[in-house]
N, C-alpha and C. Protein backbone atom coordinates (compact mmCIF):
# COMPACT_ATOMS: atom_id res chain seq x y z
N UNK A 1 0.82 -1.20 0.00
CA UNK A 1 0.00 0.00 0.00
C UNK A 1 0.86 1.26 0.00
N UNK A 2 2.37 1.57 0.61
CA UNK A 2 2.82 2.71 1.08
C UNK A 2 3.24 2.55 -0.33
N UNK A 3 3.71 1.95 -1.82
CA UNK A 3 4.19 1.74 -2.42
C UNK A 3 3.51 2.82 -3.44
N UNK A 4 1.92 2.43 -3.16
CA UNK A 4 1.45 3.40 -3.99
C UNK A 4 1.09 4.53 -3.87
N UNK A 5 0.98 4.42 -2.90
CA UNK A 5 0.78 5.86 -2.50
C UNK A 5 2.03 6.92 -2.56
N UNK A 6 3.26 6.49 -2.96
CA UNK A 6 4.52 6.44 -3.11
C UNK A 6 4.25 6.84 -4.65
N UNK A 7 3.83 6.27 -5.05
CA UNK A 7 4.01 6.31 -6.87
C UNK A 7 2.34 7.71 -7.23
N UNK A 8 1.59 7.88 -6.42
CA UNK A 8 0.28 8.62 -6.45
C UNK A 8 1.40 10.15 -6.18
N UNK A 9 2.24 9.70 -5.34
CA UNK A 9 2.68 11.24 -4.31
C UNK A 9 3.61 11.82 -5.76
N UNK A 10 4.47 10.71 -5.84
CA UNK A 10 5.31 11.23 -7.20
C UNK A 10 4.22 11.95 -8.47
N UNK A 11 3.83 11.05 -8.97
CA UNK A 11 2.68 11.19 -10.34
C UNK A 11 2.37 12.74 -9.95
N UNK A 12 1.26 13.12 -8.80
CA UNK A 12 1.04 13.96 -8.70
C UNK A 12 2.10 15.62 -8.34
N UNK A 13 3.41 15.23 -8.36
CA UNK A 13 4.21 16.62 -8.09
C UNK A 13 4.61 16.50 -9.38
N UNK A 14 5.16 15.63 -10.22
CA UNK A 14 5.95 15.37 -11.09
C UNK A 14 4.90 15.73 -12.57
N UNK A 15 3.85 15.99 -12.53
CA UNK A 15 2.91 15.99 -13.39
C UNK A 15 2.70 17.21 -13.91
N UNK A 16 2.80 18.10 -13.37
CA UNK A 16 2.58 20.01 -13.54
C UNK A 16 3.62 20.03 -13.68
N UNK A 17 4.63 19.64 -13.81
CA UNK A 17 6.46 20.47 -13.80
C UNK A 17 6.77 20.16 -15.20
N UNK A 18 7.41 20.79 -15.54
CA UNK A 18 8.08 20.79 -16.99
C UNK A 18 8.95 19.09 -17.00
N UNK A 19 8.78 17.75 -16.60
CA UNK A 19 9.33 17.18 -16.22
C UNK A 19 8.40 15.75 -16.71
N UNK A 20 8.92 14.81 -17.02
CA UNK A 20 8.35 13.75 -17.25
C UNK A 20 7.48 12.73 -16.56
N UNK A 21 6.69 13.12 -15.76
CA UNK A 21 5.94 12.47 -14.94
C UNK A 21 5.99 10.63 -15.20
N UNK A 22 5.72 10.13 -16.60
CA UNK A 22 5.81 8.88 -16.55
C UNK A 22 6.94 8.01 -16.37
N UNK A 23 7.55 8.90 -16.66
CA UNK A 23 9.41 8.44 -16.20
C UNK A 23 9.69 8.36 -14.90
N UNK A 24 9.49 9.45 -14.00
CA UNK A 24 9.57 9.29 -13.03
C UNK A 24 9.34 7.89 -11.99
N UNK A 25 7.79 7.97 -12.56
CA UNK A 25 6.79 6.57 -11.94
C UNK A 25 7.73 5.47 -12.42
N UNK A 26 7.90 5.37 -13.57
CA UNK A 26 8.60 3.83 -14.16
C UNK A 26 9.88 3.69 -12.86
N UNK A 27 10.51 4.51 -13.12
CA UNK A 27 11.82 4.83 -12.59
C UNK A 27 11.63 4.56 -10.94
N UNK A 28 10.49 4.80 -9.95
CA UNK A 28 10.27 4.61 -8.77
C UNK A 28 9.44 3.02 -9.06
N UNK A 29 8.85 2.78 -9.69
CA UNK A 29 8.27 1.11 -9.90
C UNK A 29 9.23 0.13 -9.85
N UNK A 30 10.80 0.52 -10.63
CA UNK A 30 11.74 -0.11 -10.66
C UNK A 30 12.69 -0.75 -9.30
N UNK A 31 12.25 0.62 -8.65
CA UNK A 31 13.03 0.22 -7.54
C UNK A 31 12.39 -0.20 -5.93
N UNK A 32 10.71 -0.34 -6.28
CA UNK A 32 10.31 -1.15 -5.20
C UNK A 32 10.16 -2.22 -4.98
N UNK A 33 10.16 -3.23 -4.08
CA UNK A 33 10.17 -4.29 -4.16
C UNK A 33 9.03 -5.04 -4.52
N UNK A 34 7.81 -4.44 -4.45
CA UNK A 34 6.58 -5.32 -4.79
C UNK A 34 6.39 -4.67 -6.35
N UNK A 35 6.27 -5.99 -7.05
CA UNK A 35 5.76 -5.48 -8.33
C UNK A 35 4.89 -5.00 -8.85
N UNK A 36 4.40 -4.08 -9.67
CA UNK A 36 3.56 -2.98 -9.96
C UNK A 36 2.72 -3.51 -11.02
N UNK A 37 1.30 -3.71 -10.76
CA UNK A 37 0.76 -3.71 -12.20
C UNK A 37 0.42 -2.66 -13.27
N UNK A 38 0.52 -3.49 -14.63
CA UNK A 38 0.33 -2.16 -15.28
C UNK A 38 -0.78 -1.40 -15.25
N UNK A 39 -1.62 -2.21 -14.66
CA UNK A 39 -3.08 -1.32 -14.74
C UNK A 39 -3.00 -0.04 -13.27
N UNK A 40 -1.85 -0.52 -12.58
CA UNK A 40 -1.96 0.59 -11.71
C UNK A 40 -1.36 1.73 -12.42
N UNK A 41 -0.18 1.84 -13.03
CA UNK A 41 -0.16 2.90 -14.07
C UNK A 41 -1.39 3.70 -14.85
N UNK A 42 -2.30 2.93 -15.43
CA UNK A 42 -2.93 3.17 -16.29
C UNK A 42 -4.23 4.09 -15.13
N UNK A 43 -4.46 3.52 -14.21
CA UNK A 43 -5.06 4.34 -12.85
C UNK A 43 -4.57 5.79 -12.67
N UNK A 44 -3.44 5.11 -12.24
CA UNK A 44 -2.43 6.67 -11.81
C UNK A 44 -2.67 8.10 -13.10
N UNK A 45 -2.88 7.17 -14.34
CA UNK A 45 -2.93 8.07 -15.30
C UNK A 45 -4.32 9.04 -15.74
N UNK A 46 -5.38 8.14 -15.42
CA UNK A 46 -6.58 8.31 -15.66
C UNK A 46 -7.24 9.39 -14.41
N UNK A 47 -6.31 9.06 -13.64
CA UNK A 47 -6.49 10.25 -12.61
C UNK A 47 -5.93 11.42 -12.73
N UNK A 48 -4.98 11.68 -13.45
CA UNK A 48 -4.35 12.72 -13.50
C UNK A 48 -5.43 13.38 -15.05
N UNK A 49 -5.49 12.40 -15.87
CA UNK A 49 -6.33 13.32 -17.61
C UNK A 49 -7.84 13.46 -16.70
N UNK A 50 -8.24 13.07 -15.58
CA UNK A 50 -9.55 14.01 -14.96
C UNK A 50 -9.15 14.92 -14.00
N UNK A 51 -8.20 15.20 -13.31
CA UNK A 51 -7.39 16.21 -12.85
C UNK A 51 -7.67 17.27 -13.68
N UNK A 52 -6.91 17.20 -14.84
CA UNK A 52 -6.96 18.15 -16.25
C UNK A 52 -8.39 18.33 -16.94
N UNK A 53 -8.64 17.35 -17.16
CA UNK A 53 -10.08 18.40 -17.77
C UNK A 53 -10.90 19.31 -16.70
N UNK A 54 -10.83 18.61 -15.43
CA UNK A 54 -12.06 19.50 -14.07
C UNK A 54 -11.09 21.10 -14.22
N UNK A 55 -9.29 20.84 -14.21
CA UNK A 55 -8.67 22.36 -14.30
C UNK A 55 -8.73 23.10 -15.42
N UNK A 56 -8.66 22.56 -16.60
CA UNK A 56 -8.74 22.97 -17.75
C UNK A 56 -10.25 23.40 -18.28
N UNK A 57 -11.56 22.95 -17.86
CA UNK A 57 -12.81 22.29 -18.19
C UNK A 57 -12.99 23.80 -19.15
N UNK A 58 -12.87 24.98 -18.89
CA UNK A 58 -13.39 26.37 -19.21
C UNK A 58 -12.58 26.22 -21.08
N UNK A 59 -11.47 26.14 -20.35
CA UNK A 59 -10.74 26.37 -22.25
C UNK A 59 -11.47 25.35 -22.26
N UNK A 60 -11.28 23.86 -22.55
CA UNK A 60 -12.02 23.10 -23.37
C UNK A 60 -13.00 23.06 -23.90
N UNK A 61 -14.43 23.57 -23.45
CA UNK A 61 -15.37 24.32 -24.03
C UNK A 61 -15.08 24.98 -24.55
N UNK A 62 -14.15 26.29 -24.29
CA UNK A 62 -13.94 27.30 -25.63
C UNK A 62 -13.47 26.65 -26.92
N UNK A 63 -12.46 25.31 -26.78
CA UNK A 63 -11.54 24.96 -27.93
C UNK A 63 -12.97 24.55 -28.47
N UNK A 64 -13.88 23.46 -27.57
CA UNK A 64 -15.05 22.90 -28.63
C UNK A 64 -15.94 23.83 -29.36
N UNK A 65 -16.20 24.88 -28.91
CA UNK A 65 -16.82 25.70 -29.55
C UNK A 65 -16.43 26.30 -30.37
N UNK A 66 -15.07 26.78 -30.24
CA UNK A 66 -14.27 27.63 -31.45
C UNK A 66 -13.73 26.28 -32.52
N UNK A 67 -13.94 24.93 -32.62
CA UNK A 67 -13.65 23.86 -33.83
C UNK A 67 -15.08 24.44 -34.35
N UNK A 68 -16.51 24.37 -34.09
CA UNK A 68 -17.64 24.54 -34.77
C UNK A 68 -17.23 25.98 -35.22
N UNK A 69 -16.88 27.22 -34.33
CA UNK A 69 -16.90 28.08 -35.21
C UNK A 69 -16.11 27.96 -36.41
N UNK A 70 -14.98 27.71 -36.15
CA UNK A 70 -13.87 27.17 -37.35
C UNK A 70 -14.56 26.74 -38.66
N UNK A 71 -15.33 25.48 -38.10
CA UNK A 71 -15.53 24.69 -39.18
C UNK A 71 -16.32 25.51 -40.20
N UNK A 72 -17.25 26.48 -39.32
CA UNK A 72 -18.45 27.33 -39.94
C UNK A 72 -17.75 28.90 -40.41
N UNK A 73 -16.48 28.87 -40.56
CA UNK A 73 -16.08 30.20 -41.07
C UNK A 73 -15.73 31.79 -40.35
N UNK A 74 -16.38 31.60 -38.75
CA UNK A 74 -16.22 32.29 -38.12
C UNK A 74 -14.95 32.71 -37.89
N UNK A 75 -13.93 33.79 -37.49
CA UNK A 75 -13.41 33.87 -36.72
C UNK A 75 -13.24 34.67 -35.18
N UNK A 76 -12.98 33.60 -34.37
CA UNK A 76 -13.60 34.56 -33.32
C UNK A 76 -12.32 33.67 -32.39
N UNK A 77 -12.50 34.84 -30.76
CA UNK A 77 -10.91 34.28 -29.85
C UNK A 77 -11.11 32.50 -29.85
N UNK A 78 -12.48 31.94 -29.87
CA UNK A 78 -12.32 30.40 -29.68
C UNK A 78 -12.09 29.74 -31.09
N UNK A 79 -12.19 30.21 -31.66
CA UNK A 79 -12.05 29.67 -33.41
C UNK A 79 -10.68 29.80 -33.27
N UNK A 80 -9.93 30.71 -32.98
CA UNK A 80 -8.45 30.86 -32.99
C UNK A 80 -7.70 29.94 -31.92
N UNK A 81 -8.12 29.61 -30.88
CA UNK A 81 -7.87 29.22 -29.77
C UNK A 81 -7.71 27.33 -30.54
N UNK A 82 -8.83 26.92 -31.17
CA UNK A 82 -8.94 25.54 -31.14
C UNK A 82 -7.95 25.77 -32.52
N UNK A 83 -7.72 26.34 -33.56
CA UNK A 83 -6.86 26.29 -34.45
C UNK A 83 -5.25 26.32 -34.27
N UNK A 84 -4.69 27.32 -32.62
CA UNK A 84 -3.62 27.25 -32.24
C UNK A 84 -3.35 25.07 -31.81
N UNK A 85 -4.49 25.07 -30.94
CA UNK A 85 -4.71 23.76 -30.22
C UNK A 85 -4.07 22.57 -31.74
N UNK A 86 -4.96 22.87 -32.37
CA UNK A 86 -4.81 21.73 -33.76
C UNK A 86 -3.29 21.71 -34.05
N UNK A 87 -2.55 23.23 -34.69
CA UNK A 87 -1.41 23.77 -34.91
C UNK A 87 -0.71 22.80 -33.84
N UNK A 88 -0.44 23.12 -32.40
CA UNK A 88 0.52 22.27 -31.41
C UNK A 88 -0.14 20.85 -31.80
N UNK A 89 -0.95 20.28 -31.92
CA UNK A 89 -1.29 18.81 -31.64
C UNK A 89 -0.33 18.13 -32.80
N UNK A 90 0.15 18.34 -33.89
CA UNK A 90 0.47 18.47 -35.34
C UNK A 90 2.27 18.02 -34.88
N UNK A 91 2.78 18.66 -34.50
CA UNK A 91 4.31 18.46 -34.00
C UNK A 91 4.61 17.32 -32.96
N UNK A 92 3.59 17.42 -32.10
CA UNK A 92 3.49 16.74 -31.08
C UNK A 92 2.66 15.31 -31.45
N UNK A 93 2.24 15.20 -32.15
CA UNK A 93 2.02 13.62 -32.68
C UNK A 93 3.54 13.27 -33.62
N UNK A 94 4.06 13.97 -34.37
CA UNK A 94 5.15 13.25 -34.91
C UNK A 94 5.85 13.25 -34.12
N UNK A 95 6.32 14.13 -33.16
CA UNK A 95 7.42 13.67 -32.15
C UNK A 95 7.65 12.67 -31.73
N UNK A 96 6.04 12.17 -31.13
CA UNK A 96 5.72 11.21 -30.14
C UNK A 96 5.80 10.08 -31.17
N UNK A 97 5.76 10.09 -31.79
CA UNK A 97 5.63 9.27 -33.24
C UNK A 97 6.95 8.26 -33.44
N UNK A 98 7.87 9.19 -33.53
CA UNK A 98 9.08 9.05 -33.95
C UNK A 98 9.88 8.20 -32.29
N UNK A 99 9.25 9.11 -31.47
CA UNK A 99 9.92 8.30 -30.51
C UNK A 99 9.20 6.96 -30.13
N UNK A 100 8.06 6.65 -30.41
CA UNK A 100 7.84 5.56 -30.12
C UNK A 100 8.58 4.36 -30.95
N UNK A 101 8.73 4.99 -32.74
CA UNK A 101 9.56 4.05 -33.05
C UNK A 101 10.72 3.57 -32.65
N UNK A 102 11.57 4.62 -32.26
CA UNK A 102 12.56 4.50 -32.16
C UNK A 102 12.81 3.50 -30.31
N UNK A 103 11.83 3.61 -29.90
CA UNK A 103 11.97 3.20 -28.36
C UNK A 103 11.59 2.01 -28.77
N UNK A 104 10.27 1.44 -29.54
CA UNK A 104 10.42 0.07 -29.79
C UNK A 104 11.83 -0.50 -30.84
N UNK A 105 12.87 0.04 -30.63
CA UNK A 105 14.01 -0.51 -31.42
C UNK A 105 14.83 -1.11 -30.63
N UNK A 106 14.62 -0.16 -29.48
CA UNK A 106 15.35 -0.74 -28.08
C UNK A 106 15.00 -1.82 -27.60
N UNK A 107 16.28 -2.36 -27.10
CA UNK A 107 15.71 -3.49 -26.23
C UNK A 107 15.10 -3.26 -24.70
N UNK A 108 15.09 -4.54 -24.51
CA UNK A 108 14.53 -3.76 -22.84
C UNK A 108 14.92 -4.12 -22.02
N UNK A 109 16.05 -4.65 -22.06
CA UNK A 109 17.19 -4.33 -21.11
C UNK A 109 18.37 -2.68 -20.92
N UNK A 110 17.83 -2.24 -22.32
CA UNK A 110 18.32 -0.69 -22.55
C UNK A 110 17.34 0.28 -21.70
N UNK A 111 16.12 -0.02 -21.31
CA UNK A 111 14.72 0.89 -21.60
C UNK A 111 15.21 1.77 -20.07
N UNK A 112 15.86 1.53 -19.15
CA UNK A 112 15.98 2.40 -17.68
C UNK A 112 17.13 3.62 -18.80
N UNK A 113 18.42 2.79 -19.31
CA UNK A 113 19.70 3.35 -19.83
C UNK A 113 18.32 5.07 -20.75
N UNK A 114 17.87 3.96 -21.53
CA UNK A 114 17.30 5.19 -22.55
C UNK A 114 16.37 6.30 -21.84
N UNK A 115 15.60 5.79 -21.03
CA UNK A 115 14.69 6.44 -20.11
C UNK A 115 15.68 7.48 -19.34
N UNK A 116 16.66 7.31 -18.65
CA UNK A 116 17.91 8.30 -18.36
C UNK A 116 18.44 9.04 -19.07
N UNK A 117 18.96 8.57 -20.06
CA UNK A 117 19.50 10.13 -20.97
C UNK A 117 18.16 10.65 -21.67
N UNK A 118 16.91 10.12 -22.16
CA UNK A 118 16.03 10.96 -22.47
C UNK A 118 15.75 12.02 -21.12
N UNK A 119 15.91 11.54 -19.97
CA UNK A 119 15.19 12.89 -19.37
C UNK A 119 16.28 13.77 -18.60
N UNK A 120 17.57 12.83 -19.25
CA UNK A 120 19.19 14.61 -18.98
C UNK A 120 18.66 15.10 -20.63
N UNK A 121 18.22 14.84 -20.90
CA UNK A 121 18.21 15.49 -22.74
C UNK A 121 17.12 16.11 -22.41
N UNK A 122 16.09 15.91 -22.24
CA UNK A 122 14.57 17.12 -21.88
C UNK A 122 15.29 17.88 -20.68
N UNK A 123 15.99 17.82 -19.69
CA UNK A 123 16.22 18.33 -18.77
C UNK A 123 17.18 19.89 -19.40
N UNK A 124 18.05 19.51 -20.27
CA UNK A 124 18.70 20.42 -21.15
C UNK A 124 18.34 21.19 -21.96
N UNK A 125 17.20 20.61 -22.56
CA UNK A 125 16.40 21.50 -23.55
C UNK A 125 15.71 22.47 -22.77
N UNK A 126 15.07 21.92 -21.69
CA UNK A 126 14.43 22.91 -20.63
C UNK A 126 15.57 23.87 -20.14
N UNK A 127 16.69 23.69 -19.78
CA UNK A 127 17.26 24.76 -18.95
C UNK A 127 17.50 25.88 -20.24
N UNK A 128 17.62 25.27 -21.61
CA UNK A 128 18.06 26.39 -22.69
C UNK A 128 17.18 27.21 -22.84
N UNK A 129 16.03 26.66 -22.94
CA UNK A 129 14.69 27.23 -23.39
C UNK A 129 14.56 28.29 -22.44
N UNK A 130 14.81 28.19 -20.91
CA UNK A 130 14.28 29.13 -20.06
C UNK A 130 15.02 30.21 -19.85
């Protein structure tokens, strides 16, 4: 029990930070002694994307409303709003894209090694960026 609540305490600080929240969790799963199911991940996660919509809930209505205005020719701040939204979603699927291929190339005895320098490599990009 303290295990998860261990992995709930992480998820939840590690989740708002410019920082990889699922990495983290993997990375603390690794090193407890009782083994983790995956569906507790998939928990941990499902709690956090209703976290986000109850904080987010206001834009999201605007984005849904400004796709209909979109679609209907309008332009208005939510028509622009769900078109920025589309714009980021666009980069961020090939990214994710690319890295999934490339992570299923790995083996998985590599997957902690790769999981480590991916997040000194986001960790770097973040300090440049800021």
């Amino acid at each position: 029990m303290l295990h998860l609540i261990a992995l709930a305490i992480v998820q939840g600080i590690t989740e708002f930070l410019p920082v990889g929240s699922h990495a983290h969790v993997y990375l603390l799963g690794s090193v407890v002694t009782d083994p983790i199911d995956p569906g507790t991940f998939v928990l941990i996660n499902v709690g956090t994307v209703l976290a986000v919509v109850v904080y987010f809930r206001t834009e999201m209505l605007q984005a849904i409303v400004g796709s209909y205005q979109l679609a209907t020719g309008r332009n208005t701040d939510s028509s622009r709003l769900a078109m920025r939204m589309f714009l980021g979603w666009i980069p961020a699927v090939a990214i994710g894209a690319a890295i999934l291929v490339l992570g299923r190339q790995l083996s998985s005895d590599m997957s902690l090694v790769w999981l480590a320098w991916a997040m000194v490599g986001f960790g770097l990009l973040l300090f440049l960026a800021d």
